[in-house]
C-alpha atoms as a PDB file:
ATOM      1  CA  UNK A   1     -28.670 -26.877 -26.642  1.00  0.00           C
ATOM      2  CA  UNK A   2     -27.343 -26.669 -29.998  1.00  0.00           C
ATOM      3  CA  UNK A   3     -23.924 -26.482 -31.072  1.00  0.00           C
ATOM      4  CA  UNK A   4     -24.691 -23.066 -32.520  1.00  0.00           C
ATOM      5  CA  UNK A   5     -26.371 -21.507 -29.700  1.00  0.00           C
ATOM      6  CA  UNK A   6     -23.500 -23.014 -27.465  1.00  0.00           C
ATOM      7  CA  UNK A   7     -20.740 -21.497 -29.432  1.00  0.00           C
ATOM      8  CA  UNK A   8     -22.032 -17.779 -29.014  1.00  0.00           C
ATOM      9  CA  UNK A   9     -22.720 -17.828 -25.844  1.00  0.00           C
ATOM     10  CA  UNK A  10     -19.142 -19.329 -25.284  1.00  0.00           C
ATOM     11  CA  UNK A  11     -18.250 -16.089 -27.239  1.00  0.00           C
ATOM     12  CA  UNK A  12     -20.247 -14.044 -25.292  1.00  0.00           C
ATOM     13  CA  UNK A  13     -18.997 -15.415 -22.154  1.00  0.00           C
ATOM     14  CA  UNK A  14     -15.603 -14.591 -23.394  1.00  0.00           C
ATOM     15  CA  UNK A  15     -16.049 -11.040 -24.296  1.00  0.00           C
ATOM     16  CA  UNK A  16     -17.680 -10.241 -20.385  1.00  0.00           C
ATOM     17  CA  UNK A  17     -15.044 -11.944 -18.880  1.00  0.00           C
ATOM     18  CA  UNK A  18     -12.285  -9.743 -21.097  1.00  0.00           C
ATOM     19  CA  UNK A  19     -14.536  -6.683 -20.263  1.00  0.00           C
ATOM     20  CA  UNK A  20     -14.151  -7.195 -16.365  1.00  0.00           C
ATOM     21  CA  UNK A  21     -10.608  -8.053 -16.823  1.00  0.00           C
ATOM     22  CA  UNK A  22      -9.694  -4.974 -18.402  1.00  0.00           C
ATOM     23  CA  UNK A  23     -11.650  -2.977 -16.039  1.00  0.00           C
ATOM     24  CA  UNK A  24     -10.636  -4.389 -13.141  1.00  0.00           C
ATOM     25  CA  UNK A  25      -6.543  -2.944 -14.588  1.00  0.00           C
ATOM     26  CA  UNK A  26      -7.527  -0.220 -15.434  1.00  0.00           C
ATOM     27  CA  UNK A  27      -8.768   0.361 -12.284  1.00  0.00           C
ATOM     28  CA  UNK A  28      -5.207  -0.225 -10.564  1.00  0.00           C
ATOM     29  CA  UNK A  29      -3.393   2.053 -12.976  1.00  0.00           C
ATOM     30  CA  UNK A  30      -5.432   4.791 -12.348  1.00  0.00           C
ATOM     31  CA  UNK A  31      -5.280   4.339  -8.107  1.00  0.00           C
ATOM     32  CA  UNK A  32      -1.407   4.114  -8.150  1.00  0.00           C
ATOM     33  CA  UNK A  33       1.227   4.120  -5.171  1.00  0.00           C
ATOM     34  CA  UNK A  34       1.913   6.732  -2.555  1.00  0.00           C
ATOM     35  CA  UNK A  35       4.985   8.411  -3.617  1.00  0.00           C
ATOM     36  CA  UNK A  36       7.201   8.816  -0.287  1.00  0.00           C
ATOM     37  CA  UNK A  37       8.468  12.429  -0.168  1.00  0.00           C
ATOM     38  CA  UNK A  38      10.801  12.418   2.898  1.00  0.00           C
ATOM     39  CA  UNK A  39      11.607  10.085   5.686  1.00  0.00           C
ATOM     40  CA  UNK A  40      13.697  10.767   8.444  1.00  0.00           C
ATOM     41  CA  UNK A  41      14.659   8.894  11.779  1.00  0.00           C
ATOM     42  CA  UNK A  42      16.262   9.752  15.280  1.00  0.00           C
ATOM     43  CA  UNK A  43      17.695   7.183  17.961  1.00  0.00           C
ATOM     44  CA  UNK A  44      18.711   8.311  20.975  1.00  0.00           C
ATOM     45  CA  UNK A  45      20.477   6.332  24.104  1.00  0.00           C
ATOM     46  CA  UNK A  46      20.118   7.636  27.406  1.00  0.00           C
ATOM     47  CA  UNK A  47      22.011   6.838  30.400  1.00  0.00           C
ATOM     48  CA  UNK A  48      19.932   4.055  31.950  1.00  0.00           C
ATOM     49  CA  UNK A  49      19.671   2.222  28.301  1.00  0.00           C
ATOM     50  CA  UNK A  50      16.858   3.568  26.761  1.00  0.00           C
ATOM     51  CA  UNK A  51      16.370   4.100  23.376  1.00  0.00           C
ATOM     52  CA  UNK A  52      14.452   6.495  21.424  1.00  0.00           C
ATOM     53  CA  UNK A  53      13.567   5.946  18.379  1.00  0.00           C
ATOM     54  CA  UNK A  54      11.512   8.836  16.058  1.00  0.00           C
ATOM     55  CA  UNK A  55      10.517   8.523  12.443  1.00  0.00           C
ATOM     56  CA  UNK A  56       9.209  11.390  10.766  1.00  0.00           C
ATOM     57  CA  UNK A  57       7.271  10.405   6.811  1.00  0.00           C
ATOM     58  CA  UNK A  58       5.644  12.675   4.704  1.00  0.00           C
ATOM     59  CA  UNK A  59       3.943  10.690   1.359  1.00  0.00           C
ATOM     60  CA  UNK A  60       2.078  12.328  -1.437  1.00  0.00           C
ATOM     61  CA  UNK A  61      -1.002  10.443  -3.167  1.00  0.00           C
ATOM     62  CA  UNK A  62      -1.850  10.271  -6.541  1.00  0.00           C
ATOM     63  CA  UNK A  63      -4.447  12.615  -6.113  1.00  0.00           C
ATOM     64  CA  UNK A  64      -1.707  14.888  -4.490  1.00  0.00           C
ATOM     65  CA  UNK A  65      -2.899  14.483  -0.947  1.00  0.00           C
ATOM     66  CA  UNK A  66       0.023  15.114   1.245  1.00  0.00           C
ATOM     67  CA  UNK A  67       0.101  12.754   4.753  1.00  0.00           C
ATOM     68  CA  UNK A  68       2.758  13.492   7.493  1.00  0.00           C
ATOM     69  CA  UNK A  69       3.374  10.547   9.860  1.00  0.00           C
ATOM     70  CA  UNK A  70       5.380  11.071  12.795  1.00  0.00           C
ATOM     71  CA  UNK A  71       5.821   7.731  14.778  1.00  0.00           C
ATOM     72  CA  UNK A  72       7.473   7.094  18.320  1.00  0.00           C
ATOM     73  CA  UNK A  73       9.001   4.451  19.890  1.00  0.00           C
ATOM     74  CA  UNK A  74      10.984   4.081  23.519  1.00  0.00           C
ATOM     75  CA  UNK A  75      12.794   0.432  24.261  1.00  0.00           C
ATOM     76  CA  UNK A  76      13.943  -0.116  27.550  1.00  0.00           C
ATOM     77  CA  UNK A  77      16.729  -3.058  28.358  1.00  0.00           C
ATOM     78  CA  UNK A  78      15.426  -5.790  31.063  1.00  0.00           C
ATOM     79  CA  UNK A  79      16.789  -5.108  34.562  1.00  0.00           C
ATOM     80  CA  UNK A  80      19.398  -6.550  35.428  1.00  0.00           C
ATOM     81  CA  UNK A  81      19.168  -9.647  38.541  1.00  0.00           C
END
């Protein structure tokens, strides 16, 4: 291979790689984040020790896609010997 030939297709190589790099971010700046719009979260106790736990999320996309996520959780203490 001559020097020549080498050196553009070193150039060449370096303009596709620069052309996937900038795609590739542009790519994540248009996806973006969920934006969280509200969270909120219960405990309760009852008498015999268990806890309650309730978490209520609602997040909005950057395509404006609102998602409400209501998650539940109940902990009970060991028993006692």
């Amino acid at each position: 291979m001559q020097p020549s030939a080498y050196l553009a297709c070193m150039k060449n190589h370096k303009i596709v790689t620069c052309a996937a790099m900038s795609a590739l971010a542009l790519s994540f700046l248009l996806v973006g984040c969920d934006r969280k719009v509200s969270s909120e979260k219960t405990s309760t106790v009852s008498n015999d020790g268990t806890v309650k736990t309730k978490e209520k999320t609602v997040t909005q996309s950057s395509d404006g896609t609102v998602t409400k996520t209501d998650e539940s959780k109940k902990t009970t203490p060991p028993p006692n010997p």
